[in-house]
Protein backbone atom coordinates (compact mmCIF):
# COMPACT_ATOMS: atom_id res chain seq x y z
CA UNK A 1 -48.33 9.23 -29.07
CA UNK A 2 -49.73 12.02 -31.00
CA UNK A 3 -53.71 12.18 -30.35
CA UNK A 4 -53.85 9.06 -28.71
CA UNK A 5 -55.46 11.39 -25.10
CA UNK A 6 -58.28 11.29 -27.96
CA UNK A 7 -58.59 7.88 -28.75
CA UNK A 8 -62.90 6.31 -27.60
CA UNK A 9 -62.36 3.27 -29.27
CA UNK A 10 -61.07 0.17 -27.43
CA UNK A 11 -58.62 -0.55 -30.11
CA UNK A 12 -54.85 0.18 -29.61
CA UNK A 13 -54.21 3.05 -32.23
CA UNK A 14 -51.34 1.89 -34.96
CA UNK A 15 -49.13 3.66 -37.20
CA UNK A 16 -49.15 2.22 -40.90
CA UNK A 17 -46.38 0.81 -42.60
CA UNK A 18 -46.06 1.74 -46.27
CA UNK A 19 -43.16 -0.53 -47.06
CA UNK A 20 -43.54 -4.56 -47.83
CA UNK A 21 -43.67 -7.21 -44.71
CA UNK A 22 -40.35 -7.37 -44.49
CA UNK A 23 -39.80 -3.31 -43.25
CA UNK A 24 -41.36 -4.86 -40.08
CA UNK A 25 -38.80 -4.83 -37.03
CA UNK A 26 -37.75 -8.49 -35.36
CA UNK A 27 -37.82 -7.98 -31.78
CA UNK A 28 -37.41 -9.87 -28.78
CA UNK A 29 -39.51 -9.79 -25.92
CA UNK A 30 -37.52 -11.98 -22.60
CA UNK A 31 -40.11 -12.65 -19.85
CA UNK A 32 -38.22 -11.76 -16.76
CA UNK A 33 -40.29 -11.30 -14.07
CA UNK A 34 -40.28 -14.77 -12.20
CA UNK A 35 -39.47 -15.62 -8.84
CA UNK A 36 -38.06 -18.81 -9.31
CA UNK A 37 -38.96 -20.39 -5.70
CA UNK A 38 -37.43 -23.94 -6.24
CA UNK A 39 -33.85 -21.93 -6.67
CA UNK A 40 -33.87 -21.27 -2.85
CA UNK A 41 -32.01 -20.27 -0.93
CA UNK A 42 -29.60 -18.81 -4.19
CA UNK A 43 -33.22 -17.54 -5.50
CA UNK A 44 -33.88 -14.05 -3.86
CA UNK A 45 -37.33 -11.87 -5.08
CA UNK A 46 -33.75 -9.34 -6.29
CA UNK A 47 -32.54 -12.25 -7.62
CA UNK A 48 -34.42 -14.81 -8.95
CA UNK A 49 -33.29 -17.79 -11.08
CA UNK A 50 -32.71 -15.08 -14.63
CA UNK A 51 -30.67 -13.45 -12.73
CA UNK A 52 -28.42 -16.20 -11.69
CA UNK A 53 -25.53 -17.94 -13.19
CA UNK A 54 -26.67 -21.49 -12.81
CA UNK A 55 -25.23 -23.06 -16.14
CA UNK A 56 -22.09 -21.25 -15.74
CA UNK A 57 -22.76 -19.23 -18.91
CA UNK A 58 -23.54 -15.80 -17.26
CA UNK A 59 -27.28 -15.19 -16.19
CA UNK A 60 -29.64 -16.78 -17.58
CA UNK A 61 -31.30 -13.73 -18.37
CA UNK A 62 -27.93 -12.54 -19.89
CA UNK A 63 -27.38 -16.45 -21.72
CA UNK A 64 -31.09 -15.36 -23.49
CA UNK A 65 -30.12 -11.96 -25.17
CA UNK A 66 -26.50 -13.11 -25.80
CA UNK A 67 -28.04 -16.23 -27.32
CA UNK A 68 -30.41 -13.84 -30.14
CA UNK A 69 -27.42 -11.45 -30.37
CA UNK A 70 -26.37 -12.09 -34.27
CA UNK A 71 -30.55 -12.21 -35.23
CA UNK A 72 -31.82 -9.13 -32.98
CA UNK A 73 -29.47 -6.33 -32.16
CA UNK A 74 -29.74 -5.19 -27.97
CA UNK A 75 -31.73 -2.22 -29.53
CA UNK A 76 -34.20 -4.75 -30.55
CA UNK A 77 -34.55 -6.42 -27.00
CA UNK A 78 -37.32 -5.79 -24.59
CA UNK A 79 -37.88 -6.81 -21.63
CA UNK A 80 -40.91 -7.34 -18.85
CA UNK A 81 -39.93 -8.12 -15.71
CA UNK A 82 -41.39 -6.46 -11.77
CA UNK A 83 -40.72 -3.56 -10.03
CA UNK A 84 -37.92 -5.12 -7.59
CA UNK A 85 -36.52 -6.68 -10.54
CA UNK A 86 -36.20 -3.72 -12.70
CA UNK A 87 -32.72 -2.27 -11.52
CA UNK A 88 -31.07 -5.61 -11.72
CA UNK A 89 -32.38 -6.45 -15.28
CA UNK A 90 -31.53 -3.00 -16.56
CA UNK A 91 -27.89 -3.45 -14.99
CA UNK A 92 -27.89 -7.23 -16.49
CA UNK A 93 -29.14 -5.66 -20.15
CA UNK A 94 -26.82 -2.65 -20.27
CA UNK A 95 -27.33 -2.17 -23.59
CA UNK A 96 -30.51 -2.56 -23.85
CA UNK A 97 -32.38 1.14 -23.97
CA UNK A 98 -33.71 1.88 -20.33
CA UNK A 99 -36.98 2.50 -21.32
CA UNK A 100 -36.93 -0.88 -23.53
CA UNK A 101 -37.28 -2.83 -20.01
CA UNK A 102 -41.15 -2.52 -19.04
CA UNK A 103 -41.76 -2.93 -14.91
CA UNK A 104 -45.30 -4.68 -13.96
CA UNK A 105 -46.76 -2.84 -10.95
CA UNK A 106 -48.32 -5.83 -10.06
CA UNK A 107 -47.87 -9.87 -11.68
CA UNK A 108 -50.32 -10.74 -13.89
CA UNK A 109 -49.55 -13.52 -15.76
CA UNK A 110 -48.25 -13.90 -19.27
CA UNK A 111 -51.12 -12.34 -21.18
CA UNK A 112 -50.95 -8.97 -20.01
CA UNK A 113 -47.06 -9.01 -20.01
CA UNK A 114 -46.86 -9.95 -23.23
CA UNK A 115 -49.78 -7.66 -23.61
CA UNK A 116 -47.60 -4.74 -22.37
CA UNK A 117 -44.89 -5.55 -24.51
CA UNK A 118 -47.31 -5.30 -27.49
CA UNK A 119 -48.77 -1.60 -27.20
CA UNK A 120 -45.18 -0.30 -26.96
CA UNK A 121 -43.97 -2.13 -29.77
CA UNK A 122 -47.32 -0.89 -31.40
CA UNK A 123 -46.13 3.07 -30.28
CA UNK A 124 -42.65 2.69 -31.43
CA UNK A 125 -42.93 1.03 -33.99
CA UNK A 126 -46.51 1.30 -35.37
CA UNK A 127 -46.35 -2.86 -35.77
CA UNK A 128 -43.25 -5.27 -35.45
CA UNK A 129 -42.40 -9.32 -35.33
CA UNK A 130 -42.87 -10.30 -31.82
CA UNK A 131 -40.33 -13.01 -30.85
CA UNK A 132 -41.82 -13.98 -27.06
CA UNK A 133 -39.12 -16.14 -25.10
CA UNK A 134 -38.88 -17.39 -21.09
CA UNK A 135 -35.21 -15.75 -19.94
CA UNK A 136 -34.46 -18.69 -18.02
CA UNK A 137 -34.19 -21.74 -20.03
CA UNK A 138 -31.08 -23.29 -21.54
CA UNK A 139 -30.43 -24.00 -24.96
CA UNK A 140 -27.26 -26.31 -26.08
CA UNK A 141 -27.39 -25.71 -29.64
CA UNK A 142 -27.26 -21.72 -30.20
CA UNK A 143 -27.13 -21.77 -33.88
CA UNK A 144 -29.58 -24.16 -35.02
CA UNK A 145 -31.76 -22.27 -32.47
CA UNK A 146 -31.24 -18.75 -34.22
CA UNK A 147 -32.31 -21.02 -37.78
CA UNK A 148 -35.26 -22.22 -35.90
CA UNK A 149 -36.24 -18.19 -34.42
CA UNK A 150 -35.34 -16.67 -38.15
CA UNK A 151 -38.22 -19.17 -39.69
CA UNK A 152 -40.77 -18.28 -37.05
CA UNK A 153 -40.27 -14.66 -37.57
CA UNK A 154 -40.69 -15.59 -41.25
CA UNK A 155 -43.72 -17.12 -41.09
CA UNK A 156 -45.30 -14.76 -38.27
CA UNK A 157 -45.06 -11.58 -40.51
CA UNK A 158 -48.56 -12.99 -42.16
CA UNK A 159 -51.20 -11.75 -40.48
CA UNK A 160 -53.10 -13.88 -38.06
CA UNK A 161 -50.45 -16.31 -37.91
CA UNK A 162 -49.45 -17.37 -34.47
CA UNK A 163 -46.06 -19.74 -34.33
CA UNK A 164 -44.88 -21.64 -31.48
CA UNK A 165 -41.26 -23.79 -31.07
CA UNK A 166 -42.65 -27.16 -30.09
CA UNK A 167 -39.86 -29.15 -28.35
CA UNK A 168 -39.72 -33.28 -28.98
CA UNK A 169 -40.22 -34.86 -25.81
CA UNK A 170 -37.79 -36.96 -24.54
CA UNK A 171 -39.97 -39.02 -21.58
CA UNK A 172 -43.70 -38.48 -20.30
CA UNK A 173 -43.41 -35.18 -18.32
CA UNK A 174 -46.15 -34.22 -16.47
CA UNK A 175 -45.18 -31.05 -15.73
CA UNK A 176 -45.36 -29.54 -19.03
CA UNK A 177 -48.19 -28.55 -21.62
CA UNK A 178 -48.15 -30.34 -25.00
CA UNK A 179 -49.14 -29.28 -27.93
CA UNK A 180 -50.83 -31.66 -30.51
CA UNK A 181 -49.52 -31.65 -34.35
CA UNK A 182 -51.66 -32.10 -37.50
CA UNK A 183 -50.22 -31.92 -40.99
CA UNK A 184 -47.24 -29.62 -42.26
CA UNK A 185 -48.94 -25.74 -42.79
CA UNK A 186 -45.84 -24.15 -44.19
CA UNK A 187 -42.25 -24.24 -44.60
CA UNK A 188 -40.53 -21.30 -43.85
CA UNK A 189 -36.94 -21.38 -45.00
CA UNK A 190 -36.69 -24.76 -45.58
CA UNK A 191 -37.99 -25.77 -41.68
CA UNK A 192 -41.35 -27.43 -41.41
CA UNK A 193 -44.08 -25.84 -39.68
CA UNK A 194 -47.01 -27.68 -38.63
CA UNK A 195 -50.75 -26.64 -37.95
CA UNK A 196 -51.59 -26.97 -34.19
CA UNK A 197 -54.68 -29.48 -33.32
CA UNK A 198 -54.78 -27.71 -29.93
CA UNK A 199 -52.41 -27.35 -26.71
CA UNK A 200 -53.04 -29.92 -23.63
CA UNK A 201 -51.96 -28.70 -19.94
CA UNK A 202 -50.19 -30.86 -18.07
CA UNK A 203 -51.40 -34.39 -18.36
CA UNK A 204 -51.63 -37.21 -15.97
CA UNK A 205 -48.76 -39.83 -16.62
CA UNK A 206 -50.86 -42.44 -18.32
CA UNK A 207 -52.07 -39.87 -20.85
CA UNK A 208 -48.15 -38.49 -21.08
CA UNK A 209 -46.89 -42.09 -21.64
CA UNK A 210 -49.58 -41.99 -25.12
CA UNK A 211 -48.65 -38.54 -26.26
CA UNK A 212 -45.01 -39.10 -26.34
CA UNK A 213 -45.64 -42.67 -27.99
CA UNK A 214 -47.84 -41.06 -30.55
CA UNK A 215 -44.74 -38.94 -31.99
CA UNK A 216 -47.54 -35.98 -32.67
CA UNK A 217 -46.76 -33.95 -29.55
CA UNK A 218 -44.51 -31.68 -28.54
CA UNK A 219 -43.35 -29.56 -24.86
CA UNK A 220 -44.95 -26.55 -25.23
CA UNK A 221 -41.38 -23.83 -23.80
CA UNK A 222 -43.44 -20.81 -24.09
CA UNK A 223 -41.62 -19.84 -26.96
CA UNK A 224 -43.65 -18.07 -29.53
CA UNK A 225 -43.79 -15.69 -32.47
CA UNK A 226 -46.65 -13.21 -34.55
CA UNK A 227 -46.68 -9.43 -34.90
CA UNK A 228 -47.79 -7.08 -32.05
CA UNK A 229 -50.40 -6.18 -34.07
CA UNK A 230 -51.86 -9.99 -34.39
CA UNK A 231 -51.53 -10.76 -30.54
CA UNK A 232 -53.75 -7.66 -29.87
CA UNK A 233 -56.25 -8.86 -31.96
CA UNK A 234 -56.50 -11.80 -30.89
CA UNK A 235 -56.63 -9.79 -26.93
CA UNK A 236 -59.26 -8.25 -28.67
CA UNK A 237 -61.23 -11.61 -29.65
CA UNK A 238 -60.93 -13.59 -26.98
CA UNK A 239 -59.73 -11.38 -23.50
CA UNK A 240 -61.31 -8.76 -24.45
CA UNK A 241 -61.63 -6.67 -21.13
CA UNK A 242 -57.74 -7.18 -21.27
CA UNK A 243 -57.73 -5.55 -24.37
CA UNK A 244 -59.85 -2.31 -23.75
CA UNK A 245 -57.43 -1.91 -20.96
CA UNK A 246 -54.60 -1.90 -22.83
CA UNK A 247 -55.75 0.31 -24.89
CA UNK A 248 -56.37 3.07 -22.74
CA UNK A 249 -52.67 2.24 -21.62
CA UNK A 250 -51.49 3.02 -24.67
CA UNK A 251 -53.02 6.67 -24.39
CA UNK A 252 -50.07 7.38 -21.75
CA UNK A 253 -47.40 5.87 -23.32
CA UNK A 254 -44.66 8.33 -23.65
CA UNK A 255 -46.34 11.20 -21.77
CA UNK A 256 -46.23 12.27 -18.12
CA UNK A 257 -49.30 10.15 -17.10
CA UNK A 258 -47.77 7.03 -18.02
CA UNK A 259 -46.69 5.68 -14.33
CA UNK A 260 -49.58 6.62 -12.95
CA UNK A 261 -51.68 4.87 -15.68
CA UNK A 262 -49.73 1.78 -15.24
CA UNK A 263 -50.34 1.54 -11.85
CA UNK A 264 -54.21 2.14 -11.90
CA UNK A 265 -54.68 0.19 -15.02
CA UNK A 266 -52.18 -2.93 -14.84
CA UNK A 267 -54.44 -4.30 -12.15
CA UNK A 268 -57.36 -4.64 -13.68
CA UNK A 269 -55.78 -6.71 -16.20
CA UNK A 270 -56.76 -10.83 -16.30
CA UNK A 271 -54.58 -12.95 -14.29
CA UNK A 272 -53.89 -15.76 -17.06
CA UNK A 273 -51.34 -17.16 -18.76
CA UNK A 274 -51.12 -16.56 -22.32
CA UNK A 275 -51.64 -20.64 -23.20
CA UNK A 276 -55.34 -20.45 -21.75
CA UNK A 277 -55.97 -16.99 -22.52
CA UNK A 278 -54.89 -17.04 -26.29
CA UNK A 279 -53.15 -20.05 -27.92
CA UNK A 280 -55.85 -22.34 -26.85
CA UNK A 281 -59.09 -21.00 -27.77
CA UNK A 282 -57.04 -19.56 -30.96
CA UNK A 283 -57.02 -23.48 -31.98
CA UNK A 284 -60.70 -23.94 -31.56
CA UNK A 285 -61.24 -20.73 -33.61
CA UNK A 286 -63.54 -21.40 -36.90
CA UNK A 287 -62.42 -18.54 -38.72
CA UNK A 288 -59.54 -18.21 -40.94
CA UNK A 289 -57.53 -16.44 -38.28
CA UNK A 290 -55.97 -16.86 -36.06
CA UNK A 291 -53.88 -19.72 -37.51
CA UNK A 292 -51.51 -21.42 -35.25
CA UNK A 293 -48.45 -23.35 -35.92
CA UNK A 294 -45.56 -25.34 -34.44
CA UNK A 295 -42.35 -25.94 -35.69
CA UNK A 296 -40.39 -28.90 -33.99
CA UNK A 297 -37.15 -28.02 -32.24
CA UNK A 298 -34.71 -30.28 -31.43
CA UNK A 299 -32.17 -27.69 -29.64
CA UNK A 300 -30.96 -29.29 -26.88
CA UNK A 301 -33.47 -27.22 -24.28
CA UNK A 302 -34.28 -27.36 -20.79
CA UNK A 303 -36.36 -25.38 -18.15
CA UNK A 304 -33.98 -25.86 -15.93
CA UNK A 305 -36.59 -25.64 -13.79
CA UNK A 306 -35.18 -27.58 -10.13
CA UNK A 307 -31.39 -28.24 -8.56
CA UNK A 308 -31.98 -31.74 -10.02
CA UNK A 309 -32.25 -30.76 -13.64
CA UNK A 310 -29.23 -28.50 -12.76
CA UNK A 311 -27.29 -31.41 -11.94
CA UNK A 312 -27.98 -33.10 -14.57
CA UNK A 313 -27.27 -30.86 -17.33
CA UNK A 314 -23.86 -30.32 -15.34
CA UNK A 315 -23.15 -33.60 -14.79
CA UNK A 316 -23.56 -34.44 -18.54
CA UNK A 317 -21.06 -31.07 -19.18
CA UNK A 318 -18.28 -32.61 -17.17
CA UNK A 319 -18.08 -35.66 -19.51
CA UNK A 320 -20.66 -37.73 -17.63
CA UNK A 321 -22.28 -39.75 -20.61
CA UNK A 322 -26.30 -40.92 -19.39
CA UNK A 323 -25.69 -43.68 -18.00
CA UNK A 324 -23.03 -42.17 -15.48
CA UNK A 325 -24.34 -39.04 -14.62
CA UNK A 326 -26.47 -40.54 -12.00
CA UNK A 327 -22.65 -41.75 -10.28
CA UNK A 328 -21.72 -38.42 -10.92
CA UNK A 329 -20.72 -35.27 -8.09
CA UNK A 330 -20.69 -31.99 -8.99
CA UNK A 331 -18.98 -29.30 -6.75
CA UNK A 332 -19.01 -25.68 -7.39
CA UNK A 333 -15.83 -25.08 -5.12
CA UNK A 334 -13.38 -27.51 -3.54
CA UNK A 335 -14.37 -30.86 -2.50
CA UNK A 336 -13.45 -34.21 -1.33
CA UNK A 337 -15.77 -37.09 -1.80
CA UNK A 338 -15.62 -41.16 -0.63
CA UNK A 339 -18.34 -43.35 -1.33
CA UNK A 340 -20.36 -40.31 -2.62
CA UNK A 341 -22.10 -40.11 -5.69
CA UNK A 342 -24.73 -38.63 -7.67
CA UNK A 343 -24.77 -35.51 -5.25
CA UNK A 344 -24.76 -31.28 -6.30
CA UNK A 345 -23.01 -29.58 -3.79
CA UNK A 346 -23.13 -25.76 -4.05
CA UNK A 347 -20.84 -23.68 -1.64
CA UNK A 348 -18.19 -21.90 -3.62
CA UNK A 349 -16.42 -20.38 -0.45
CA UNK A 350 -16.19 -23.51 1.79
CA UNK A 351 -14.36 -27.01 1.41
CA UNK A 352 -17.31 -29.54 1.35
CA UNK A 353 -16.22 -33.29 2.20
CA UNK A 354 -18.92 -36.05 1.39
CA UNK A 355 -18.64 -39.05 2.25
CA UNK A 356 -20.90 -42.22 2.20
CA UNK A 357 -23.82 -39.80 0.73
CA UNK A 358 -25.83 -40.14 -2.39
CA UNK A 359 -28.55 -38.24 -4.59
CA UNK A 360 -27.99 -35.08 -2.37
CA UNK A 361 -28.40 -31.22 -3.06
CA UNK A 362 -26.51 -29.13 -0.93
CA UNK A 363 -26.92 -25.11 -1.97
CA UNK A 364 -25.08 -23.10 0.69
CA UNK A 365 -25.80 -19.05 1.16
CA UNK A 366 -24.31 -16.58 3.55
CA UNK A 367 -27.95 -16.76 5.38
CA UNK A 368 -29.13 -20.52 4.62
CA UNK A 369 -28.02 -23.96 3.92
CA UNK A 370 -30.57 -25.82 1.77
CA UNK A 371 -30.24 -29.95 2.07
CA UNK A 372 -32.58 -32.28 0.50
CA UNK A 373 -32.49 -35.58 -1.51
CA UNK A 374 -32.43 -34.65 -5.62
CA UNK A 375 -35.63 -36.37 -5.63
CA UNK A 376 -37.37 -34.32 -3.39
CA UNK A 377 -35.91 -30.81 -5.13
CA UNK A 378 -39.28 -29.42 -6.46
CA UNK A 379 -40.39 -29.80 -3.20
CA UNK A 380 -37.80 -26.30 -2.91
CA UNK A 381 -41.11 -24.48 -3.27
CA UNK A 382 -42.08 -25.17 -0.17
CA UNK A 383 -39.77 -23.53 1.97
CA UNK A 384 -40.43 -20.38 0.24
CA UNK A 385 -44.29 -20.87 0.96
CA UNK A 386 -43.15 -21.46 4.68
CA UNK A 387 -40.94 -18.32 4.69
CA UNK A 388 -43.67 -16.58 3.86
CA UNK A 389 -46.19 -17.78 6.07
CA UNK A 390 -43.35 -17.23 9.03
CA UNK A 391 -42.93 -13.57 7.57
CA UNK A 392 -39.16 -13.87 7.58
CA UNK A 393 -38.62 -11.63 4.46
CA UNK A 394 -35.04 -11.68 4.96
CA UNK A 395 -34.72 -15.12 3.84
CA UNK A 396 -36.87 -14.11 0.48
């Protein structure tokens, strides 16, 4: 960046556009850097859950891009991701530009990811539409997704707008953050968009059981859309240490001193997600900006986020309907079952026979057999926590 070894200020220097809005660049930003724990003993730190092909539908990580491909061309895609992770997302995104895939030296939450993302969009770009997505969730309905992503990016080209995709819950989950509705702010293309009252983590169930009852709450997927320029600000208003050291980050971009800047600088970044560090005090803001809002989206999502939710999104694939997917065994390779149901067996190289067995996962490596009730399988976590405590990195 020309004259940015100059820059005193703790603002991230900016080209300026002369065109309209719309001369503003959509790009996509995949968050790729997880670990993915409850996907042991198939979840690797090389290979996390992105980088698997749980759905069937290539990687997840792959599923993400492929899924944006006829709204944001490759050359459009970035990603953020670690540095063991690097090699196999630039391999999994081979058409992505190399230096379009952005290795943290060290995690530190979604903030400064998406942070990092922003003042190199900034320096290529001088400003652009930030669309910020998880690379390892599944979405059934592709299309009406891409409608959904084209009216975000509409309404995120203002200014101080911040836009999330809100998804309608479906049963009291406690392990997501909700986010609160008020009345309808806008309506980009035709889709409602609704101003935010303010994002909830995680509730207890009783509390759960009256925001999905309510039918003014939403799953907050960490989807979410506003220019780079807009998401610095707001680093600037409310993380602002954060923001003075991404800004002398964005002095090295694209010189010699770059991976040495990352690595000195990166860590003195806040570890914080982007929820607590932006979205939520952005809804207690008094001002006129930021201004945050959700539009619903009924897309057929899912986290994805255990071997039981796998099974069930696979069991409903095969033809299962709800009520007998829970009756249901699915088998990645050959299998005989007898008096078995409602069991996920995983070993594509070995005949599996179950008999008399129900509600199990079975995920077989060429190092490690995983067996557990479907029940207990975000309990996963926990053998990765005892791995590591054992210092057996070879099973990690």
């Amino acid at each position: 960046m020309k004259g940015a070894s100059k820059m005193r200020t703790n603002k991230v220097p900016a080209k300026k556009y002369s065109g309209k809005k719309a001369s503003l660049p959509a790009c996509a930003v995949l968050l790729a850097g997880g670990r993915g724990t409850r996907f042991w003993p198939r979840s690797r730190m090389r290979t996390p859950k992105q980088l698997l092909d749980i759905v069937g539908q290539g990687t997840m990580l792959y599923a993400t891009a492929a899924r944006l491909a006829p709204l944001v061309p490759l050359q459009n895609i970035w990603a953020v991701t670690n540095v063991e992770q690097a090699g196999p997302v630039r391999r999994e995104l081979s058409g992505v530009p190399s230096s379009q895939i952005l290795a943290e030296p060290v995690g530190r939450n979604t903030a400064a990811a998406i942070g990092l993302a922003a003042i190199h969009l900034v320096h290529k770009h001088g400003d652009a539409l930030m669309a910020v997505l998880p690379s390892d969730a599944y979405v059934a309905d592709a299309p009406g997704y891409r409608k959904l992503v084209r009216a975000a990016l509409e309404l995120a080209r203002d200014p101080g707008n911040l836009v999330v995709l809100g998804i309608p819950p479906t049963r009291p989950e406690t392990g997501y953050g909700y986010i609160e509705r008020a009345s309808v702010a806008a309506r980009p293309g035709g889709v409602a968009a609704f101003t935010v009252r303010r994002f909830t983590e995680k509730p207890e169930l009783p509390l759960a059981r009256k925001y999905v009852s309510s039918g003014k709450y939403f799953w907050n997927a960490g989807m979410f859309f506003w220019r780079a320029s807009t998401f610095l600000e707001c680093l600037r208003q409310f993380l602002p240490r954060t923001h003075a050291a991404l800004a002398e980050l964005s002095a090295s971009i694209g010189t010699k001193r770059y991976a040495s800047a990352l690595r000195h600088i990166y860590a003195r970044l806040e570890n914080i997600s982007v929820d607590y560090a932006v979205m939520e005090p952005a809804t207690r803001s008094t001002g006129t900006s930021p201004r945050v809002s959700v539009i619903p989206a009924e897309i057929g999502w899912s986290d994805i986020g255990s071997w039981a939710a796998v099974y069930e999104l696979l069991a409903t694939q095969s033809g299962a309907n709800a009520a007998g997917a829970a009756n249901f065994n699915v088998s990645a390779g050959q299998s005989f079952t007898l008096e078995a149901s409602g069991n996920y067996l995983w070993s594509p190289t070995k005949f599996v026979a179950a008999i008399g067995v129900k509600d199990l996962i079975l995920v077989e490596t060429g190092d490690a057999i995983l067996l557990c009730h479907r029940n207990n399988s975000q309990d996963v976590a926990k053998i990765v926590k005892h791995l590591e405590a054992q210092k057996l990195p070879k099973l990690l």
